[in-house]
N, C-alpha and C. Protein backbone atom coordinates (compact mmCIF):
# COMPACT_ATOMS: atom_id res chain seq x y z
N UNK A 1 -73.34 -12.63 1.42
CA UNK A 1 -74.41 -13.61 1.44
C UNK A 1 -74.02 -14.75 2.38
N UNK A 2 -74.93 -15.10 2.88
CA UNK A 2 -74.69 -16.50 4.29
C UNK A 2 -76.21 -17.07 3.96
N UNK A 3 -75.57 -18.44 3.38
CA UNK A 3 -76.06 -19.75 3.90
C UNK A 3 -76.67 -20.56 4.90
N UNK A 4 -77.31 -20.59 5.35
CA UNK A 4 -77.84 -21.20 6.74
C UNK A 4 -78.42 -22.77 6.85
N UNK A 5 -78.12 -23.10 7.12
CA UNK A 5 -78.45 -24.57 7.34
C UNK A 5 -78.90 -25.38 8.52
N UNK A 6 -80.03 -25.23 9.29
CA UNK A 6 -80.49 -25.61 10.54
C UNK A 6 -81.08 -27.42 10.80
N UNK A 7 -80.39 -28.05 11.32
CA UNK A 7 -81.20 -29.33 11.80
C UNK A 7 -81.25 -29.74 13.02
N UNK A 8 -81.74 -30.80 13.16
CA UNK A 8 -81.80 -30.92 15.08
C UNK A 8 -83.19 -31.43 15.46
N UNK A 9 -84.19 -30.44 14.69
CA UNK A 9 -85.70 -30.83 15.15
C UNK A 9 -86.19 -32.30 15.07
N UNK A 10 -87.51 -32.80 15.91
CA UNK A 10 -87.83 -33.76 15.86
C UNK A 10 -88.40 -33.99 16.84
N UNK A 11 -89.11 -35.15 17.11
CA UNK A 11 -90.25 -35.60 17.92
C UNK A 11 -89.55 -35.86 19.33
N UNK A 12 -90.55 -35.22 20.49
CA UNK A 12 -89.85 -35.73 21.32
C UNK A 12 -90.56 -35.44 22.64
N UNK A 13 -90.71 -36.67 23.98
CA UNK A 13 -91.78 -36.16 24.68
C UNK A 13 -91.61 -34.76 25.71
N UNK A 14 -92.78 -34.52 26.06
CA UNK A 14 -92.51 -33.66 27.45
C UNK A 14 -91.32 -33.95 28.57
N UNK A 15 -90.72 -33.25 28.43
CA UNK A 15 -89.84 -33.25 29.31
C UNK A 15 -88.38 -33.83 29.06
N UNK A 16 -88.38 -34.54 27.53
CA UNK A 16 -87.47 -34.35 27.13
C UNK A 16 -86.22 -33.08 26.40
N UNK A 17 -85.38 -33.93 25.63
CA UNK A 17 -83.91 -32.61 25.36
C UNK A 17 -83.85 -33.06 24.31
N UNK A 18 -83.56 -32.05 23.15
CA UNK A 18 -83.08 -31.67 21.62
C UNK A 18 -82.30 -30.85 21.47
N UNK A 19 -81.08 -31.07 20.78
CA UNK A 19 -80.11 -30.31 20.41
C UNK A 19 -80.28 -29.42 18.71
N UNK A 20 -80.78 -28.31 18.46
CA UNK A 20 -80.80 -27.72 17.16
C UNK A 20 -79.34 -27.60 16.96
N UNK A 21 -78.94 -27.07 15.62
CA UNK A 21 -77.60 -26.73 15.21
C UNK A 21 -77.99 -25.92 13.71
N UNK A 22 -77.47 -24.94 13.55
CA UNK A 22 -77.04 -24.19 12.46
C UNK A 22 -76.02 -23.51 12.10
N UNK A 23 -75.50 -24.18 10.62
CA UNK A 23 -74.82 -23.96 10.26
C UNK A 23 -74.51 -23.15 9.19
N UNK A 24 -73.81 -22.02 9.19
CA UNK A 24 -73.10 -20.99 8.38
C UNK A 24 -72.01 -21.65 7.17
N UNK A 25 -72.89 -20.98 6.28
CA UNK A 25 -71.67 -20.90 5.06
C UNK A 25 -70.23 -20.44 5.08
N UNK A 26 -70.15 -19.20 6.08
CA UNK A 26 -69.22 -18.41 6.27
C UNK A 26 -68.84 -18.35 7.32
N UNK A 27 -67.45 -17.92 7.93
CA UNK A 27 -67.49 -17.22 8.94
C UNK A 27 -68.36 -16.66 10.08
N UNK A 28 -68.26 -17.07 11.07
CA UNK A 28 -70.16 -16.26 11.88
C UNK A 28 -68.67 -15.06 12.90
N UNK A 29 -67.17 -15.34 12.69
CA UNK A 29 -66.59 -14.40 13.95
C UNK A 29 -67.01 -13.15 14.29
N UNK A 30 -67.32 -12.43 12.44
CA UNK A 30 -67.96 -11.07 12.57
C UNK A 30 -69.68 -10.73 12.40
N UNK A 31 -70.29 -11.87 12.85
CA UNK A 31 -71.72 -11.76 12.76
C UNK A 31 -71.96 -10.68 13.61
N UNK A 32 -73.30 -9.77 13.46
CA UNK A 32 -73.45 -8.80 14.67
C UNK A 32 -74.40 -9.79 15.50
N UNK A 33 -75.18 -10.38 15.10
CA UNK A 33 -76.28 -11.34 16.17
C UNK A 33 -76.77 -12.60 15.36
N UNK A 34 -76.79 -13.42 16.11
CA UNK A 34 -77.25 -14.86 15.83
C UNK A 34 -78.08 -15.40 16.48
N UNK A 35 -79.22 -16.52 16.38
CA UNK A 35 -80.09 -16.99 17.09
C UNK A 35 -80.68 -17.71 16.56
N UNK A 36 -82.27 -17.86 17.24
CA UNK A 36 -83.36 -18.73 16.95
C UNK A 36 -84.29 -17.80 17.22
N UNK A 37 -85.54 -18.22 16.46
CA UNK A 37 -86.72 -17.84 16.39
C UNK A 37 -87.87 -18.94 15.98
N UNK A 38 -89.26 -19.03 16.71
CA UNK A 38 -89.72 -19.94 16.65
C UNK A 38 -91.01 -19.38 15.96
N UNK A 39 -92.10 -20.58 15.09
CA UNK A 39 -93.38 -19.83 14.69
C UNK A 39 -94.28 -20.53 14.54
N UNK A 40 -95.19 -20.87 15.14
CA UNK A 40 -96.44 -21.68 15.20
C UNK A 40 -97.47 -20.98 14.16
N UNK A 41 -98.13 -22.21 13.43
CA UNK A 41 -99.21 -21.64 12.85
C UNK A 41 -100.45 -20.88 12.85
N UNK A 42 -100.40 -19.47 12.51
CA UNK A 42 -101.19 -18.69 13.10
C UNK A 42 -100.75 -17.63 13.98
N UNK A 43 -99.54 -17.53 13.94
CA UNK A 43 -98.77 -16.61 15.14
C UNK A 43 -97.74 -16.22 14.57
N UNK A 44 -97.20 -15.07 15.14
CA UNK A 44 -96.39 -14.54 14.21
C UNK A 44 -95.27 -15.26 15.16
N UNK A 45 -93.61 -14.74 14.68
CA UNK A 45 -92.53 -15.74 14.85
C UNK A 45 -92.03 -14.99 15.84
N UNK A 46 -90.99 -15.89 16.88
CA UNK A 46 -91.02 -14.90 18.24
C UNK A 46 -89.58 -15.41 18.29
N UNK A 47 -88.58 -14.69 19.02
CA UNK A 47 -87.51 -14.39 19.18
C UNK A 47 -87.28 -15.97 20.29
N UNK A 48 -86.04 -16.92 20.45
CA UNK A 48 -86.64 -17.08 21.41
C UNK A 48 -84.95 -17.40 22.40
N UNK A 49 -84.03 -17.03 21.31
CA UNK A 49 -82.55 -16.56 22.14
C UNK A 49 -81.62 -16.24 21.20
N UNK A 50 -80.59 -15.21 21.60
CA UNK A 50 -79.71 -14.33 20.71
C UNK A 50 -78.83 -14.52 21.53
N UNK A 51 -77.79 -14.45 20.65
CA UNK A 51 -76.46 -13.68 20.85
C UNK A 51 -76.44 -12.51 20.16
N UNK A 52 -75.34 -11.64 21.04
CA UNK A 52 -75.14 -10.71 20.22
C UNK A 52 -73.65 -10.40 20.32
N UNK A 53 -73.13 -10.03 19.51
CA UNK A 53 -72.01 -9.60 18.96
C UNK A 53 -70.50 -10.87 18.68
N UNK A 54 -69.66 -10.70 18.77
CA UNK A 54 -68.34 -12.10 18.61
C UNK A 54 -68.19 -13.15 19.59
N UNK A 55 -68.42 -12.60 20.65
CA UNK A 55 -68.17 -13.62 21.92
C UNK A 55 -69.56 -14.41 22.48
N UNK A 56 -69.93 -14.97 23.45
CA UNK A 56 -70.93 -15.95 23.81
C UNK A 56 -71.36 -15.70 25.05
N UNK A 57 -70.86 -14.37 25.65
CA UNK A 57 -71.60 -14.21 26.99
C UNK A 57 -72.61 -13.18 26.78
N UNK A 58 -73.09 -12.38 25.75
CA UNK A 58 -73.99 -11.37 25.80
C UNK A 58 -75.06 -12.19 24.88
N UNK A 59 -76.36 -12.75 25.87
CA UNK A 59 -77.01 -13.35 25.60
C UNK A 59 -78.61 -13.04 26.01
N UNK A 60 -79.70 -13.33 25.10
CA UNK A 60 -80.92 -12.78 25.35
C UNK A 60 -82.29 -14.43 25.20
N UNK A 61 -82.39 -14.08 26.08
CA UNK A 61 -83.87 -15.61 25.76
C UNK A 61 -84.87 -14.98 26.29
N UNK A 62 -85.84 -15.84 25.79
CA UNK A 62 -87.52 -15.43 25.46
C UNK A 62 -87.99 -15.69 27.50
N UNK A 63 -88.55 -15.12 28.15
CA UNK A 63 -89.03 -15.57 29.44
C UNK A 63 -89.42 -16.92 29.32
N UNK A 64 -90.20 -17.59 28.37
CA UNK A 64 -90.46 -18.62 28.84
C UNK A 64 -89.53 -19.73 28.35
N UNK A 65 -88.98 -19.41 28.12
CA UNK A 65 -87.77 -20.30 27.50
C UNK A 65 -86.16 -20.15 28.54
N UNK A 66 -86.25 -19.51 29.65
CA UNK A 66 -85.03 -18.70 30.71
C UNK A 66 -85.01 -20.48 31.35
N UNK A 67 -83.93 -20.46 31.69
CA UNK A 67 -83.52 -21.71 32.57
C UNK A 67 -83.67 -23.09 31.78
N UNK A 68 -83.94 -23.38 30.74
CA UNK A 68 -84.49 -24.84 30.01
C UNK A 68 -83.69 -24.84 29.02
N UNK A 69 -83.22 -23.34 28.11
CA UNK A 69 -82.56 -23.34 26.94
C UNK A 69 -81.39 -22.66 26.75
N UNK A 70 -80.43 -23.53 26.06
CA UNK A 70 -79.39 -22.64 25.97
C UNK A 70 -78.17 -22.35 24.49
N UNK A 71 -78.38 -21.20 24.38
CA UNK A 71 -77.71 -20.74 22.80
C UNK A 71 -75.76 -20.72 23.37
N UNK A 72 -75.56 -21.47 22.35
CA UNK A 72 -74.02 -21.42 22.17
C UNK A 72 -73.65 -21.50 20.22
N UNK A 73 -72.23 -21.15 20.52
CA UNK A 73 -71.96 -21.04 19.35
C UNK A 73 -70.53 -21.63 19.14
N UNK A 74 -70.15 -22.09 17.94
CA UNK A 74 -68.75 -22.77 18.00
C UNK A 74 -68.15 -21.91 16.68
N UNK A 75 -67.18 -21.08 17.29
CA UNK A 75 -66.85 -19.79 15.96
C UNK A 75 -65.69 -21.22 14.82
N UNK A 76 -65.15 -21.99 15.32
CA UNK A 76 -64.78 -23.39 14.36
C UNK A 76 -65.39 -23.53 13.57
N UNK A 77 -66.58 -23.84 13.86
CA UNK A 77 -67.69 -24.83 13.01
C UNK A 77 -68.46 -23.85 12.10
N UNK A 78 -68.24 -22.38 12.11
CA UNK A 78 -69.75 -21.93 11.97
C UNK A 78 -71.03 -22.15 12.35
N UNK A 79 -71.32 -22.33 13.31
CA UNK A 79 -72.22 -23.25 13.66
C UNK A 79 -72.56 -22.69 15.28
N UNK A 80 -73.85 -22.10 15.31
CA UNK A 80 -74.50 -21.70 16.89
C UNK A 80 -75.78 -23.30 16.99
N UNK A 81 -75.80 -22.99 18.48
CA UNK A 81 -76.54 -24.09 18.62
C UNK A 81 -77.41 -23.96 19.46
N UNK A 82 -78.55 -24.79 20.30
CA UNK A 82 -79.59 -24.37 20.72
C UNK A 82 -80.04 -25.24 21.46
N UNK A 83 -79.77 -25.69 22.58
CA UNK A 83 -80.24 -27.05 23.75
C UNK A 83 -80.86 -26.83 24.36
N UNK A 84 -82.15 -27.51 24.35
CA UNK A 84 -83.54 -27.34 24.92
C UNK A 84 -83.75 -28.64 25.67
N UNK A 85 -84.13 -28.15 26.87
CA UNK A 85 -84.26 -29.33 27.97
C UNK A 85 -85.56 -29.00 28.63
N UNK A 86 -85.58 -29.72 29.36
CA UNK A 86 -87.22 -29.77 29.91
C UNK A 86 -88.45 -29.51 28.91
N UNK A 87 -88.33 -29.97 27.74
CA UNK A 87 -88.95 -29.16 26.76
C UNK A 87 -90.77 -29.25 26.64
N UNK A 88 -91.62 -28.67 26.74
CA UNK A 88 -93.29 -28.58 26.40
C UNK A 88 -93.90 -29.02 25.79
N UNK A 89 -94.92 -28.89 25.57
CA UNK A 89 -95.65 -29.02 24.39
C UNK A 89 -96.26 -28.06 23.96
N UNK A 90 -95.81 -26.61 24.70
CA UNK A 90 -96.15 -25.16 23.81
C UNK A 90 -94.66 -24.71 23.23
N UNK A 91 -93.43 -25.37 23.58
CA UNK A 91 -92.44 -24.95 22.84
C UNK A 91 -92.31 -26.05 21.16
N UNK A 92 -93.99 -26.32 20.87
CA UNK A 92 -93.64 -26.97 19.27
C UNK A 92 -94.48 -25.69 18.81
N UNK A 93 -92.83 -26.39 17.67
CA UNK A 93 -92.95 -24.99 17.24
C UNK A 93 -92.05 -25.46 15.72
N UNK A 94 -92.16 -24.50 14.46
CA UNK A 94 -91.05 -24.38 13.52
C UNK A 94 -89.90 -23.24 13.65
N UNK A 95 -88.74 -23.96 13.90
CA UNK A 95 -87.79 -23.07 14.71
C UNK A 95 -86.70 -22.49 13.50
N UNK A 96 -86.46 -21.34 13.58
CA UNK A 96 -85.43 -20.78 12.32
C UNK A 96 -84.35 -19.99 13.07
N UNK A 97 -83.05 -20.66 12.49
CA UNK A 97 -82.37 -19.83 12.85
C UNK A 97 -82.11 -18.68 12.30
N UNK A 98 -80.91 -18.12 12.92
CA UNK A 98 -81.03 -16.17 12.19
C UNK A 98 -79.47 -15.66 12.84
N UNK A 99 -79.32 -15.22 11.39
CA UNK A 99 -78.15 -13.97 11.73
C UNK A 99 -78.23 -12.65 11.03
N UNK A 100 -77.63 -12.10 11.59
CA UNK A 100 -77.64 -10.86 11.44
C UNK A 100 -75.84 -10.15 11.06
N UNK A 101 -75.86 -9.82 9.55
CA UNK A 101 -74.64 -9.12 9.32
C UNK A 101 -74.92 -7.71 8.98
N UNK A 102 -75.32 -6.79 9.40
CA UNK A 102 -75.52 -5.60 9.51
C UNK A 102 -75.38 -4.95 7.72
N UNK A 103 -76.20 -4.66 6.76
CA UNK A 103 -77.59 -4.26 7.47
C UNK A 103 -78.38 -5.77 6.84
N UNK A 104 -77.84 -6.75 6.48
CA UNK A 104 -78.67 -7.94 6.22
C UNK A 104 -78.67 -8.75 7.35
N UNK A 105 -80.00 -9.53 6.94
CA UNK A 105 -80.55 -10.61 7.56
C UNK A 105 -80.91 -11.50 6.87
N UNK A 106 -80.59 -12.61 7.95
CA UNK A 106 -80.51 -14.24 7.08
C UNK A 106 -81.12 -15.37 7.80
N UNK A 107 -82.08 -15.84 6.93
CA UNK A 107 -82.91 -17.13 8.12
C UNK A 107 -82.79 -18.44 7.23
N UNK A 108 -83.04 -18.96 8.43
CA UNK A 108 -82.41 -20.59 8.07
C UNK A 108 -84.00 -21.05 7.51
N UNK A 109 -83.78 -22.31 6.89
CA UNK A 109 -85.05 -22.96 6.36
C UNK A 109 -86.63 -23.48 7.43
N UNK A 110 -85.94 -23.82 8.51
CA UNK A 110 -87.07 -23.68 9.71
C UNK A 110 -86.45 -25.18 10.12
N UNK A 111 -86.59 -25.85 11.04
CA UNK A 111 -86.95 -27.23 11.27
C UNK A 111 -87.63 -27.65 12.61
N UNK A 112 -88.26 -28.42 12.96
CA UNK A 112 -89.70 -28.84 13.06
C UNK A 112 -89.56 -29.39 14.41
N UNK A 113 -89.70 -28.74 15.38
CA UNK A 113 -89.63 -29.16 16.89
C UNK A 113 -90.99 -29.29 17.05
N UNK A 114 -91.28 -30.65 17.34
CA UNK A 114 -92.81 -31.76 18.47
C UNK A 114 -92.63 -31.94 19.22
N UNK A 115 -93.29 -31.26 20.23
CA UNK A 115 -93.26 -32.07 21.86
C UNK A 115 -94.84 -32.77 22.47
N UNK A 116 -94.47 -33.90 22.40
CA UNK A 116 -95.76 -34.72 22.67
C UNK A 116 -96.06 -34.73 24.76
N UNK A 117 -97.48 -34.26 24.70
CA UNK A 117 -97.43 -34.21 26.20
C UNK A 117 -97.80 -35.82 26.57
């Protein structure tokens, strides 16, 4: 069982930067995949960057999210993270993080990214 604990979200204009962070109960060294996922009301929830496997270079983001955002992880802390720059006002969104320990899955409580144009 893993704990998840995501904060970071919050108001913030076009074209500004927010740092998410989630944090693991456990260990994340042997996670198989970790990330974010985002979900607007009325839409289903969309992937919007992974890691996958122990290390931090095999990495996946959403097209519209390529060049603005970036997933890291600190195997110390338990704790992956999620820096969003140049940010929209179609990237508000309720953002959850997620891991993956094979064959479970675990999502964080959501927290609440606004981007005011």
């Amino acid at each position: 069982q893993v704990q998840l604990q995501a904060y970071g979200g919050g108001l913030v204009q076009a074209g500004g930067s927010l740092r998410l962070s989630c944090a693991a109960s456990r260990s994340i060294f042997s996670i198989n995949a970790m990330g974010w996922y985002r979900q607007v009301p009325g839409k289903q929830r969309e992937l919007v960057a992974l890691i996958i496997g122990s290390g931090s270079t095999n990495t996946h983001y959403a097209d519209s999210v390529k060049g603005r955002f970036t997933i890291s992880r600190d195997n110390a802390k338990n704790t992956v993270y999620l820096q969003m720059n140049s940010l929209k006002p179609e990237d508000t969104a309720v953002y959850y993080c997620y891991f993956r320990n094979s064959p479970y899955d675990y999502w964080g409580q959501g927290t609440l990214v606004t981007v005011s144009s």
